[in-house]
Protein backbone atom coordinates (compact mmCIF):
# COMPACT_ATOMS: atom_id res chain seq x y z
CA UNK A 1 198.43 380.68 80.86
CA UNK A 2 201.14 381.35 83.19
CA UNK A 3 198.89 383.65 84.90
CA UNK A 4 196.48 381.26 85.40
CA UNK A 5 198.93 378.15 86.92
CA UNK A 6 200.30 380.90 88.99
CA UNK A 7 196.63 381.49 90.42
CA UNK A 8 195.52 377.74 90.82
CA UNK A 9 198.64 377.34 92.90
CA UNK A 10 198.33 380.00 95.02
CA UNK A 11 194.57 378.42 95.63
CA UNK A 12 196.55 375.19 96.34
CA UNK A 13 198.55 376.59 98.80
CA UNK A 14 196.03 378.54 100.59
CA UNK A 15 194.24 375.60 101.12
CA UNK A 16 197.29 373.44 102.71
CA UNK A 17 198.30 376.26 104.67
CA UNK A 18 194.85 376.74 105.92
CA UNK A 19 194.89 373.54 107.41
CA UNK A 20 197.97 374.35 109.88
CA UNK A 21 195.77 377.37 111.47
CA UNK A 22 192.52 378.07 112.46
CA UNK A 23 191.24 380.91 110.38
CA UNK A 24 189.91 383.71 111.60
CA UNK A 25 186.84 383.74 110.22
CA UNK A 26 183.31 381.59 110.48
CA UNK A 27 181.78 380.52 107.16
CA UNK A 28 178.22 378.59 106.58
CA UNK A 29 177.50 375.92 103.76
CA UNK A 30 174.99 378.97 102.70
CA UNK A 31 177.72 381.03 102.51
CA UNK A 32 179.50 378.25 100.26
CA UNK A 33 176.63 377.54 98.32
CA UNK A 34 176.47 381.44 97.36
CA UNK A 35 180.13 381.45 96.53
CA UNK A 36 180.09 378.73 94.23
CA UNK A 37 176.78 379.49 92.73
CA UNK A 38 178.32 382.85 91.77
CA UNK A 39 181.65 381.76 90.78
CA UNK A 40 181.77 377.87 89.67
CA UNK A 41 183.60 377.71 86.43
CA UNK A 42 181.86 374.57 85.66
CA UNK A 43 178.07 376.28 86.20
CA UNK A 44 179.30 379.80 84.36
CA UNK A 45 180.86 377.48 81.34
CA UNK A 46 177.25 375.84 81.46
CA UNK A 47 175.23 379.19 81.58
CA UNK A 48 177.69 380.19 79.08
CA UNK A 49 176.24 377.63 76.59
CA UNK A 50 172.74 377.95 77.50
CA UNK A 51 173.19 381.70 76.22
CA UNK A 52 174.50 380.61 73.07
CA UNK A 53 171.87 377.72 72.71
CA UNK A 54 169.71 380.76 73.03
CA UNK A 55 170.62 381.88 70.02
CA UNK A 56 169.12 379.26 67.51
CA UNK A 57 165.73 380.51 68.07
CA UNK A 58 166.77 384.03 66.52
CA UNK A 59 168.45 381.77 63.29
CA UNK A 60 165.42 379.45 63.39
CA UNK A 61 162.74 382.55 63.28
CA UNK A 62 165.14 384.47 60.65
CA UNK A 63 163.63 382.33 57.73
CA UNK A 64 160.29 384.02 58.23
CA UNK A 65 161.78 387.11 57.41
CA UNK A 66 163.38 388.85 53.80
CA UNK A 67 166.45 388.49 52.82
CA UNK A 68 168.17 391.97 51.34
CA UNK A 69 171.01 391.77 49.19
CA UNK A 70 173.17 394.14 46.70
CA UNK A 71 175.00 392.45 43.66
CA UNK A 72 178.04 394.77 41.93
CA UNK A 73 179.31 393.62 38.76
CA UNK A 74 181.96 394.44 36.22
CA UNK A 75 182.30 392.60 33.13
CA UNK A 76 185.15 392.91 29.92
CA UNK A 77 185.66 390.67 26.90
CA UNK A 78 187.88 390.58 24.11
CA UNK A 79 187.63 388.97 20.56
CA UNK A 80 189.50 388.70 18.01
CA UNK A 81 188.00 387.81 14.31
CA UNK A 82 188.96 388.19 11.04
CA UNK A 83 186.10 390.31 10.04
CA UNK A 84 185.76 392.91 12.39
CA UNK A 85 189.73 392.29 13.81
CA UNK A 86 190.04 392.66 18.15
CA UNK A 87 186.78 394.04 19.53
CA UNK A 88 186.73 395.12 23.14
CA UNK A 89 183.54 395.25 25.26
CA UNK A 90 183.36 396.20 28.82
CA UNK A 91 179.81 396.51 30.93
CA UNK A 92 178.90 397.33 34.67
CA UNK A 93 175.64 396.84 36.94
CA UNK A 94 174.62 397.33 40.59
CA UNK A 95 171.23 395.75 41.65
CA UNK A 96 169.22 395.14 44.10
CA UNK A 97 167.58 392.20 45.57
CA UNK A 98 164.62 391.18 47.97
CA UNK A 99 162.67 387.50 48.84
CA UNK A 100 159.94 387.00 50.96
CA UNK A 101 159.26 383.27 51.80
CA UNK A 102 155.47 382.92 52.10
CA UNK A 103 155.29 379.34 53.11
CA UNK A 104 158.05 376.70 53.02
CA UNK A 105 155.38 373.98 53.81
CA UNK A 106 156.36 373.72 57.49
CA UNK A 107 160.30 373.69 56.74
CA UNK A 108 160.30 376.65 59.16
CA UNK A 109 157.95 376.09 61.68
CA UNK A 110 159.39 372.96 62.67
CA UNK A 111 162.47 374.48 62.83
CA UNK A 112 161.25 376.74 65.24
CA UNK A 113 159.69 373.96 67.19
CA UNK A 114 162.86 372.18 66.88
CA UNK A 115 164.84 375.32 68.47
CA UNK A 116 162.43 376.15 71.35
CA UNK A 117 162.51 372.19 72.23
CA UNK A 118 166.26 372.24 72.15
CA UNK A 119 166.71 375.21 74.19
CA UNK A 120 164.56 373.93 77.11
CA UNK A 121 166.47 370.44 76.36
CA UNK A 122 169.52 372.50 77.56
CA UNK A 123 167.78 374.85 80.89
CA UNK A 124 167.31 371.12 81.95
CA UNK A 125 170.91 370.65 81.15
CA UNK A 126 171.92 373.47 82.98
CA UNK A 127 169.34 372.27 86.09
CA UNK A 128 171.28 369.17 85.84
CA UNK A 129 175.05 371.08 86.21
CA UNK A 130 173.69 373.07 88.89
CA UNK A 131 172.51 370.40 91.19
CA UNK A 132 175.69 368.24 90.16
CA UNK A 133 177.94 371.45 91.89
CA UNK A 134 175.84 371.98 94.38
CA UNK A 135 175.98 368.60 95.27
CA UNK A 136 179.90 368.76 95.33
CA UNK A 137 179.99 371.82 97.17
CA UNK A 138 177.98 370.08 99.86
CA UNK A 139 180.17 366.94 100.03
CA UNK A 140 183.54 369.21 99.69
CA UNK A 141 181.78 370.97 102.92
CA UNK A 142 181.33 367.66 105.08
CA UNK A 143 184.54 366.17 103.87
CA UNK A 144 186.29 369.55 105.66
CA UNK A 145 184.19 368.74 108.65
CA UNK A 146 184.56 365.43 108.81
CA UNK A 147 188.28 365.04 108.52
CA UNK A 148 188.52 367.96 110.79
CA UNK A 149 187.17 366.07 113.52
CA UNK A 150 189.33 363.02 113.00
CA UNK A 151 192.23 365.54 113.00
CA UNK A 152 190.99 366.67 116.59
CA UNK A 153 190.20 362.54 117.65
CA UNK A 154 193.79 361.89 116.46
CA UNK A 155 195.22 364.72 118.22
CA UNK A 156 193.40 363.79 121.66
CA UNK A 157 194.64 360.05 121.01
CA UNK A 158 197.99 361.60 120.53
CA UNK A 159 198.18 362.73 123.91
CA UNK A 160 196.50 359.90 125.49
CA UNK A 161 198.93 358.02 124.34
CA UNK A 162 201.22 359.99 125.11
CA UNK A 163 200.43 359.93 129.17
CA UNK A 164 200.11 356.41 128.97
CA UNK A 165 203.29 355.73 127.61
CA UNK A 166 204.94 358.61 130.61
CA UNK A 167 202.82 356.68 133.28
CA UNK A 168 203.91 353.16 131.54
CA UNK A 169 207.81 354.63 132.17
CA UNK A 170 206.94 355.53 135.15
CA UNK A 171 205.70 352.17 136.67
CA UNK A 172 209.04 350.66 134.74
CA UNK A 173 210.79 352.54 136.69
CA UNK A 174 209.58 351.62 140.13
CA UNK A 175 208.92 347.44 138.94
CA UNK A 176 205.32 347.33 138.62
CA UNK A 177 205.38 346.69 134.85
CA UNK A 178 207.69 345.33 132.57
CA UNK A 179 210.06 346.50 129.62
CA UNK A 180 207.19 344.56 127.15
CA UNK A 181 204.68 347.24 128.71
CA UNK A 182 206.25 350.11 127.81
CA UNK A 183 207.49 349.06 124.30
CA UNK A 184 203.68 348.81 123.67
CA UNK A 185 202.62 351.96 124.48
CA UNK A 186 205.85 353.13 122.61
CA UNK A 187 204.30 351.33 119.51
CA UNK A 188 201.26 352.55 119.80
CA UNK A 189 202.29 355.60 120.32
CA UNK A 190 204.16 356.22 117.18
CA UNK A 191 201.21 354.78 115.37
CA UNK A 192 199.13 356.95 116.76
CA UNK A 193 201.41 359.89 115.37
CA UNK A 194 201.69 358.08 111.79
CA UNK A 195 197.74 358.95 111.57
CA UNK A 196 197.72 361.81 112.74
CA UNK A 197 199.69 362.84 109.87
CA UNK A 198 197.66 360.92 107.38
CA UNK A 199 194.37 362.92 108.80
CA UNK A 200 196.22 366.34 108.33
CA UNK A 201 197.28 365.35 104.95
CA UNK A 202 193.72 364.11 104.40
CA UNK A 203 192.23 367.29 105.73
CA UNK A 204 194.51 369.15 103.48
CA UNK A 205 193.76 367.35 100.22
CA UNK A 206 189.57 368.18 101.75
CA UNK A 207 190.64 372.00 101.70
CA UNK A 208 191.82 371.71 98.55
CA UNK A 209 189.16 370.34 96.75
CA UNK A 210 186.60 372.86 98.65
CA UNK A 211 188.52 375.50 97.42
CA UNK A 212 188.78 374.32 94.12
CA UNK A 213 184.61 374.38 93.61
CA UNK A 214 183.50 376.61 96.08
CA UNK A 215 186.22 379.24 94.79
CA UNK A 216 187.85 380.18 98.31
CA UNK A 217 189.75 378.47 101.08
CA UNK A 218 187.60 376.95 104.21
CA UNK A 219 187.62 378.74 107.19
CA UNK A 220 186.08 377.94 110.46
CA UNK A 221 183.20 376.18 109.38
CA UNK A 222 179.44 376.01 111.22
CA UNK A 223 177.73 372.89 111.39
CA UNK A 224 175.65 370.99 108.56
CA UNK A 225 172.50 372.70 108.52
CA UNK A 226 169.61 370.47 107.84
CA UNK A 227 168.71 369.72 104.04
CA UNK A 228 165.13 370.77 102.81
CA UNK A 229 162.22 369.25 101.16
CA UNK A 230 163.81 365.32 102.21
CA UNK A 231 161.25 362.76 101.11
CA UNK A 232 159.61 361.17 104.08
CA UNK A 233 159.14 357.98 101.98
CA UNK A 234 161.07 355.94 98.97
CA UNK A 235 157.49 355.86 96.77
CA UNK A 236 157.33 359.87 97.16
CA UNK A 237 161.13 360.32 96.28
CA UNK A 238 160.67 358.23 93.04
CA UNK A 239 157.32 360.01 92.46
CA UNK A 240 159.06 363.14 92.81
CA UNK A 241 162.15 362.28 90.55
CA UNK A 242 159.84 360.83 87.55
CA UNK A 243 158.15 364.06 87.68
CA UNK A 244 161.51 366.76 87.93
CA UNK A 245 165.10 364.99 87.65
CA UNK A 246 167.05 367.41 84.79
CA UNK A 247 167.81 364.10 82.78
CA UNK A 248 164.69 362.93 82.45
CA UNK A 249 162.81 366.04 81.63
CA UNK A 250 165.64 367.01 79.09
CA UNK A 251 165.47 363.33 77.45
CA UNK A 252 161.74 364.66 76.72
CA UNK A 253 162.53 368.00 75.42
CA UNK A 254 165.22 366.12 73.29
CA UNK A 255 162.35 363.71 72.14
CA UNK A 256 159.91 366.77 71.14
CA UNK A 257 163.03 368.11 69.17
CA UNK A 258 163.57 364.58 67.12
CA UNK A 259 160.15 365.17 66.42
CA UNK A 260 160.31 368.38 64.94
CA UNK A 261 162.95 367.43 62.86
CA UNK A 262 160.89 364.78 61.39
CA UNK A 263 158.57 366.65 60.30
CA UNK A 264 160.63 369.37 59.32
CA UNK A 265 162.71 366.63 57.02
CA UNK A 266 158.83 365.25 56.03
CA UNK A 267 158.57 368.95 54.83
CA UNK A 268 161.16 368.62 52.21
CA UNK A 269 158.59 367.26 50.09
CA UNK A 270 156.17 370.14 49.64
CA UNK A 271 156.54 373.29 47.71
CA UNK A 272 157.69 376.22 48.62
CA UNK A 273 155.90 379.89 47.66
CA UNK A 274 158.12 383.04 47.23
CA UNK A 275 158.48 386.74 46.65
CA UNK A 276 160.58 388.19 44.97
CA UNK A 277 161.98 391.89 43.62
CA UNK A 278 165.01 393.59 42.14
CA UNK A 279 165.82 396.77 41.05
CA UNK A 280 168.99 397.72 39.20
CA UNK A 281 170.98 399.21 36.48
CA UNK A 282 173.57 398.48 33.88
CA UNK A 283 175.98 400.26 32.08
CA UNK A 284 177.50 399.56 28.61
CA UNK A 285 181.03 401.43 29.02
CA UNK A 286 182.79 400.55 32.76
CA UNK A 287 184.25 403.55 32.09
CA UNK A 288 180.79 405.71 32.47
CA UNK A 289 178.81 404.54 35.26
CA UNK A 290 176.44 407.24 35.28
CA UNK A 291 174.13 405.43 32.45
CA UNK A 292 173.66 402.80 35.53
CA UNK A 293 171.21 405.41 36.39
CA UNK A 294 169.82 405.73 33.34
CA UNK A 295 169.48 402.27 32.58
CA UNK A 296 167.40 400.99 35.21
CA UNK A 297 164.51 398.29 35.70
CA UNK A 298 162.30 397.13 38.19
CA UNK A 299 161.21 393.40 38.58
CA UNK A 300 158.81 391.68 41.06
CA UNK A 301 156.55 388.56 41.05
CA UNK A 302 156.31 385.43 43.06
CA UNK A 303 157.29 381.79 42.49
CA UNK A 304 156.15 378.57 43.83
CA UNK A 305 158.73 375.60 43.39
CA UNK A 306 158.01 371.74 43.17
CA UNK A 307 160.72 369.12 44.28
CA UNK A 308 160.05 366.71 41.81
CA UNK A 309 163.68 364.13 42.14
CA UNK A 310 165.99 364.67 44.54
CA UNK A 311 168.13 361.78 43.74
CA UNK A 312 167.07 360.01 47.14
CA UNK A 313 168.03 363.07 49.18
CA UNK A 314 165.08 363.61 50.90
CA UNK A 315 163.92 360.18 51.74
CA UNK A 316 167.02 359.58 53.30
CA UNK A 317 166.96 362.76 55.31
CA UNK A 318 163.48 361.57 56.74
CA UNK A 319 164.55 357.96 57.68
CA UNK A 320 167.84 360.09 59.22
CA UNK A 321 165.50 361.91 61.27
CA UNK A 322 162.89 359.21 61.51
CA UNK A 323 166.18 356.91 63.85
CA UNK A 324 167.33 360.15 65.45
CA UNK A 325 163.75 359.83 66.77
CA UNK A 326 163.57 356.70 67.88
CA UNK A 327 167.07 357.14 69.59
CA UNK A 328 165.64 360.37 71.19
CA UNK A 329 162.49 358.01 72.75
CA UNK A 330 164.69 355.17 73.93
CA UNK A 331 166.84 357.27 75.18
CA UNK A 332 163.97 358.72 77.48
CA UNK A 333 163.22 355.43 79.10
CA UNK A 334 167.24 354.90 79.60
CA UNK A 335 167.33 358.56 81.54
CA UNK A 336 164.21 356.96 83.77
CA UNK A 337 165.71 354.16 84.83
CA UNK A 338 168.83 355.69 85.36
CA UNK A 339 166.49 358.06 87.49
CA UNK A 340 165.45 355.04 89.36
CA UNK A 341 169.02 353.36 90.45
CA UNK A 342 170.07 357.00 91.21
CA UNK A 343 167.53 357.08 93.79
CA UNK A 344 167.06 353.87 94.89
CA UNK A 345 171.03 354.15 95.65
CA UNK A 346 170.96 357.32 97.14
CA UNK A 347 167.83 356.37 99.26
CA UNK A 348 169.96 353.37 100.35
CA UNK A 349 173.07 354.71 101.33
CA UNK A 350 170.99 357.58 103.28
CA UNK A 351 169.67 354.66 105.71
CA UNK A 352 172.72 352.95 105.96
CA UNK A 353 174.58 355.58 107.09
CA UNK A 354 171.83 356.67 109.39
CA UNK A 355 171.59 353.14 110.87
CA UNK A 356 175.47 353.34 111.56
CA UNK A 357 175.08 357.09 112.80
CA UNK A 358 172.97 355.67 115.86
CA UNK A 359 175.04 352.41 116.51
CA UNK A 360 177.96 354.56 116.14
CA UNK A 361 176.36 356.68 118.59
CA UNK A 362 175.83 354.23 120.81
CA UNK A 363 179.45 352.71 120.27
CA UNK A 364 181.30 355.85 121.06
CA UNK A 365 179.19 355.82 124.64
CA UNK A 366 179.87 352.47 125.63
CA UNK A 367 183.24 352.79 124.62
CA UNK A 368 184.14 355.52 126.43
CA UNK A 369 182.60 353.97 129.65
CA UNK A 370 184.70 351.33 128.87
CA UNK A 371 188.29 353.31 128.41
CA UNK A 372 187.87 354.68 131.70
CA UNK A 373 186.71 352.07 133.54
CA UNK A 374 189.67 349.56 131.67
CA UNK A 375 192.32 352.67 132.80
CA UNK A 376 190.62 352.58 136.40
CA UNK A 377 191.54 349.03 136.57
CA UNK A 378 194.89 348.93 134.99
CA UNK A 379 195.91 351.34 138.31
CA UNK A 380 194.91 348.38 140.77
CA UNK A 381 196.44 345.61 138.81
CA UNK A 382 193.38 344.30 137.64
CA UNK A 383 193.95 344.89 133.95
CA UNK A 384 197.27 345.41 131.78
CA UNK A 385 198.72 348.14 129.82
CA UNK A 386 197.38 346.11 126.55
CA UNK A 387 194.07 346.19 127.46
CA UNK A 388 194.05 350.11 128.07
CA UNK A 389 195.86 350.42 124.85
CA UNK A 390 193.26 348.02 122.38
CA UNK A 391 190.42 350.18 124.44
CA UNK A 392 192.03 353.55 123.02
CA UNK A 393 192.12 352.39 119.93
CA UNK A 394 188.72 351.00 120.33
CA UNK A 395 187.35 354.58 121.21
CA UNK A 396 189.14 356.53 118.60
CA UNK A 397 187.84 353.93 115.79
CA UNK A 398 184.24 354.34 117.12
CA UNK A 399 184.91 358.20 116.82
CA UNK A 400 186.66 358.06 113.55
CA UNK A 401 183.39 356.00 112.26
CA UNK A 402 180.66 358.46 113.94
CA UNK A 403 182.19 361.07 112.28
CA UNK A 404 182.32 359.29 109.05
CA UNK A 405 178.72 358.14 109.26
CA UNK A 406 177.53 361.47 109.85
CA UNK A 407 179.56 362.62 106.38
CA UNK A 408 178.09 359.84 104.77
CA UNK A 409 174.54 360.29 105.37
CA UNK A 410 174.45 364.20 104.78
CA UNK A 411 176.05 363.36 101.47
CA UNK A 412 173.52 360.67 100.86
CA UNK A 413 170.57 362.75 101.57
CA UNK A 414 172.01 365.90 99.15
CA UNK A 415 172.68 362.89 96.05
CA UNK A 416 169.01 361.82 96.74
CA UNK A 417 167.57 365.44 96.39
CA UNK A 418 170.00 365.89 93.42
CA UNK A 419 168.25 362.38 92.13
CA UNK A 420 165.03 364.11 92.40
CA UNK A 421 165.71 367.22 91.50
CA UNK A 422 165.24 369.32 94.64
CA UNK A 423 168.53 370.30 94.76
CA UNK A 424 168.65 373.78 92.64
CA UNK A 425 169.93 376.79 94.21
CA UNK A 426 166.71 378.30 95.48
CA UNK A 427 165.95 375.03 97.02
CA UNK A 428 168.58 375.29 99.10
CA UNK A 429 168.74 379.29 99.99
CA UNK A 430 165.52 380.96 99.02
CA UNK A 431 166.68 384.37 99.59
CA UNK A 432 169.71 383.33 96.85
CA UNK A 433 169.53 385.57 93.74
CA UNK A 434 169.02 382.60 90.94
CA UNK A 435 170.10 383.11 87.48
CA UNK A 436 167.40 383.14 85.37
CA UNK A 437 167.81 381.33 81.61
CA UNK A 438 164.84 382.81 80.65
CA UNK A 439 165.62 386.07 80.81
CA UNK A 440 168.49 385.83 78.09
CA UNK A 441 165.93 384.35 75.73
CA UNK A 442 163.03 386.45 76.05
CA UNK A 443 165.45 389.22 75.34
CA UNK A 444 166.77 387.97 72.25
CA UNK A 445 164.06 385.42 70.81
CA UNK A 446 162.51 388.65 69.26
CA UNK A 447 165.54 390.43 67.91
CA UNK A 448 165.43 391.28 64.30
CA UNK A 449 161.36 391.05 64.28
CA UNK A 450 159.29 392.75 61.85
CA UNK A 451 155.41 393.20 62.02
CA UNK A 452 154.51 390.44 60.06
CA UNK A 453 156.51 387.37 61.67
CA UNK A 454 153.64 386.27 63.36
CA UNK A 455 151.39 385.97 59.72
CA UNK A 456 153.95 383.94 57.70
CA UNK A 457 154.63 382.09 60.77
CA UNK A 458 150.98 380.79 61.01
CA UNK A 459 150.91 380.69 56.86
CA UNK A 460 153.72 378.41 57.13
CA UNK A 461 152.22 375.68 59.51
CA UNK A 462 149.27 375.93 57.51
CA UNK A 463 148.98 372.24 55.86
CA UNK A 464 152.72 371.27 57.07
CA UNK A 465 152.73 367.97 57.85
CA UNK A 466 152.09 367.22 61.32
CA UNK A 467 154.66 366.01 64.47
CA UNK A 468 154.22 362.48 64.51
CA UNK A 469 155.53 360.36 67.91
CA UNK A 470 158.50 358.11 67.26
CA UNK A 471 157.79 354.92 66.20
CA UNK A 472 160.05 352.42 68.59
CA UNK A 473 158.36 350.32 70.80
CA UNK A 474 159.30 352.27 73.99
CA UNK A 475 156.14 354.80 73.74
CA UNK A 476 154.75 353.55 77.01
CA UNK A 477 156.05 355.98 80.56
CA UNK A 478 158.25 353.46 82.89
CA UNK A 479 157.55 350.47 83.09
CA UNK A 480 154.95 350.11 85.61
CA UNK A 481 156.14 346.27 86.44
CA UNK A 482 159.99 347.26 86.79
CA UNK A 483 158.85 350.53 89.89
CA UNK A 484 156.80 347.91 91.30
CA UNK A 485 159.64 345.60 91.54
CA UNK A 486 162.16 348.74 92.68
CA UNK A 487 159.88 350.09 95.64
CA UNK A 488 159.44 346.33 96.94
CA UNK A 489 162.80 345.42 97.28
CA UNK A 490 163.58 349.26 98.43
CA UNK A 491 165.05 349.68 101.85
CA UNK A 492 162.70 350.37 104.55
CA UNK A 493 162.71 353.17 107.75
């Protein structure tokens, strides 16, 4: 543990001391995506779990499969009667045991359906994580970028400033202004130096945070690259979302999984065939256990049980199931509309802050036109030291918000891919080397196997009872009235 603090504050202060130097070193949000995609605690933890979701498909296929088992015993009793007096007996056996399960009426083939549904129910999951540190790795990159270039506006207002207040001394000095004049540009001054410190101290908390999910300190970084696969239109991103978003495909998966358990809980109900065999020996003296070998015996045969009463067990476990269902379908049409605010949101902010990337554009050229032409005219007389001060801080605020509205609207358009689910790893970089969940499964979905899997596999769905849909009243896909209503009152180009 100590380790560990001592390791997340050295992270700390790389970051915070990387913010009073320029590093060395130039560094690419492909470069950051790579990093984090390798190293993300968050996506490992998340892979982690996928590997050991993996693993219910092995216990879920293990029940088509014998079971192998050895029973020792050792037994001793005493009596005492006034017949016979104390008489001592004493007895040991070893044995043998093997069952088959020939059909379990479907117990085990839902369960299997139950397993594989879960398991893609949690790749979506892991889709889902992905995208979500992607995402922050992307907005941790522009927040570095962004508040690095207010650092630089503050510093060149710093120094502005600064002149104007050695020229507004100046012109003191020789009567041309008065003491008011200067005082200004004194004020203004220190202001000026007040956020300059907040921007460093706002750059440094950036660092810190882009270290903390990218896994390394910023260094120089290269400009925001464009983002693939954007949506030209709102009705195509929705389209697009319906069809991939992590949440909404896993809400499915979930669905087919309540399913399966229905009719693996309907399943209680039938009987169950078996096959059995033991071999063993027994021994009348504890104290000779060779006779177990000469005392053995050989049984085998096969069994088919009835539940006839279960006291309300099983009725209970199928309206249990039955709600788990119906929970598992409404909570489909809650992940879609979800889906929908995401990227109606995320489609909105994207053309705000594109509408005030141009006007701040066009803001930051008029404005600088109009500092110099307002400090022109302040040397003649024609304007006063206030006026070339509320024109500086006219030009830095346009800069400040060009900067921020070109954060904004990159972070916008990465929150709407993440909506959609076009933000995975090889959507970004397609020479990245993705981690593949399937490969853990295939590897161990077939461990333990024996030849006949596949027979009592097919025996057992034989005349199970079927999957049946979820009976809530949310069986329809979105409601077609409720998009309507989103992509009319959707922002427009």
């Amino acid at each position: 543990m100590l380790k560990r603090s001592r390791a997340l504050a050295s992270v700390a202060v790389i970051a915070v001391l990387s913010s009073m130097g320029a590093p060395a070193w130039a560094e690419t949000l492909r470069d950051a995506l790579a990093l984090a995609y390798q190293t993300n605690p968050s996506l490992l933890a998340q892979r982690a779990s996928q590997r050991s979701l993996d693993e219910t498909i092995v216990q879920a296929r293990a029940g088509l499969r014998p079971q192998l088992d050895v029973t020792a015993s050792a037994t001793y009793s005493r009596s005492d009667t006034d017949t016979f007096g104390v008489v001592e007996n004493d007895g040991a056996g070893v044995s043998i045991g093997l069952s088959q399960t020939l059909w379990s009426g479907g117990r085990i083939g839902h369960g299997i359906s139950a397993a594989e549904a879960n398991i893609m129910a949690g790749r979506e999951n892991l889709r889902d994580i992905e995208q979500t540190v992607l995402a922050s790795v992307i907005q941790a990159y522009a927040d570095v970028i962004r508040d690095s270039e207010i650092v630089q506006i503050r510093q060149s207002n710093l120094g502005v400033l600064g002149r104007q207040r050695d020229e507004s001394s100046a012109r003191f000095e020789v009567g041309e202004i008065t003491r008011t004049d200067v005082a200004q540009s004194e004020a203004r001054l220190a202001q000026s130096e007040a956020d300059l410190a907040n921007a460093q101290a706002q750059l440094s908390v950036s660092r810190a945070v882009y270290a903390a999910v990218v896994g390394q300190a910023p260094g120089d970084l290269a400009p925001m690259p464009v983002l693939p696969n954007l949506p030209t239109d709102f009705d195509s991103a929705l389209d697009v979302a319906l069809q991939d978003n992590p949440g909404v495909r896993a809400a499915g998966y979930s669905l087919q999984a309540a399913e399966a358990n229905v009719a693996a809980a309907r399943a209680e109900y039938m009987p169950s065939a078996r096959l059995t065999a033991s071999y063993g020996g027994t021994s009348n003296d504890i104290g000779r256990p060779g006779d177990i070998v000469d005392n053995t015996s050989l049984q085998a045969g096969a069994s088919i049980s009835v539940p006839l009463f279960t006291g309300g067990l099983n009725s209970s476990r199928v309206a249990q199931a039955r709600e788990r269902a119906n929970a598992a379908q409404i909570n489909v049409e809650g992940e879609r509309r979800r889906t929908l605010q995401s990227v109606s949101t995320a489609y909105a902010q994207s053309l705000s802050a594109r509408s005030t990337l141009t006007a701040g554009q066009e803001a930051v050229r008029a404005a600088t036109v109009a500092a110099e032409g307002v400090r022109q005219e302040a040397q003649v007389g024609l304007r006063t030291t206030l006026d070339v001060l509320n024109q500086e801080l006219e030009l830095r605020s346009a800069e400040v918000t060009l900067a921020s509205a070109r954060r904004n609207e990159y972070v916008a358009q990465a929150n709407l891919l993440a909506a959609m689910g076009r933000l995975e790893g090889q959507d970004l970089d397609a020479s990245l080397a993705v981690y593949d969940p399937a490969a853990n499964y295939n590897r161990v979905r077939n461990r333990g196997a024996l030849p006949w899997d596949g027979i009592v596999e097919a025996i057992d769905r034989i005349a199970a009872p079927p999957v049946m849909p979820a009976n809530d009243a949310v069986d329809a896909p979105i409601d077609t009235q409720l998009k309507s209503d989103i992509i009319q009152t959707a922002p427009r180009d």
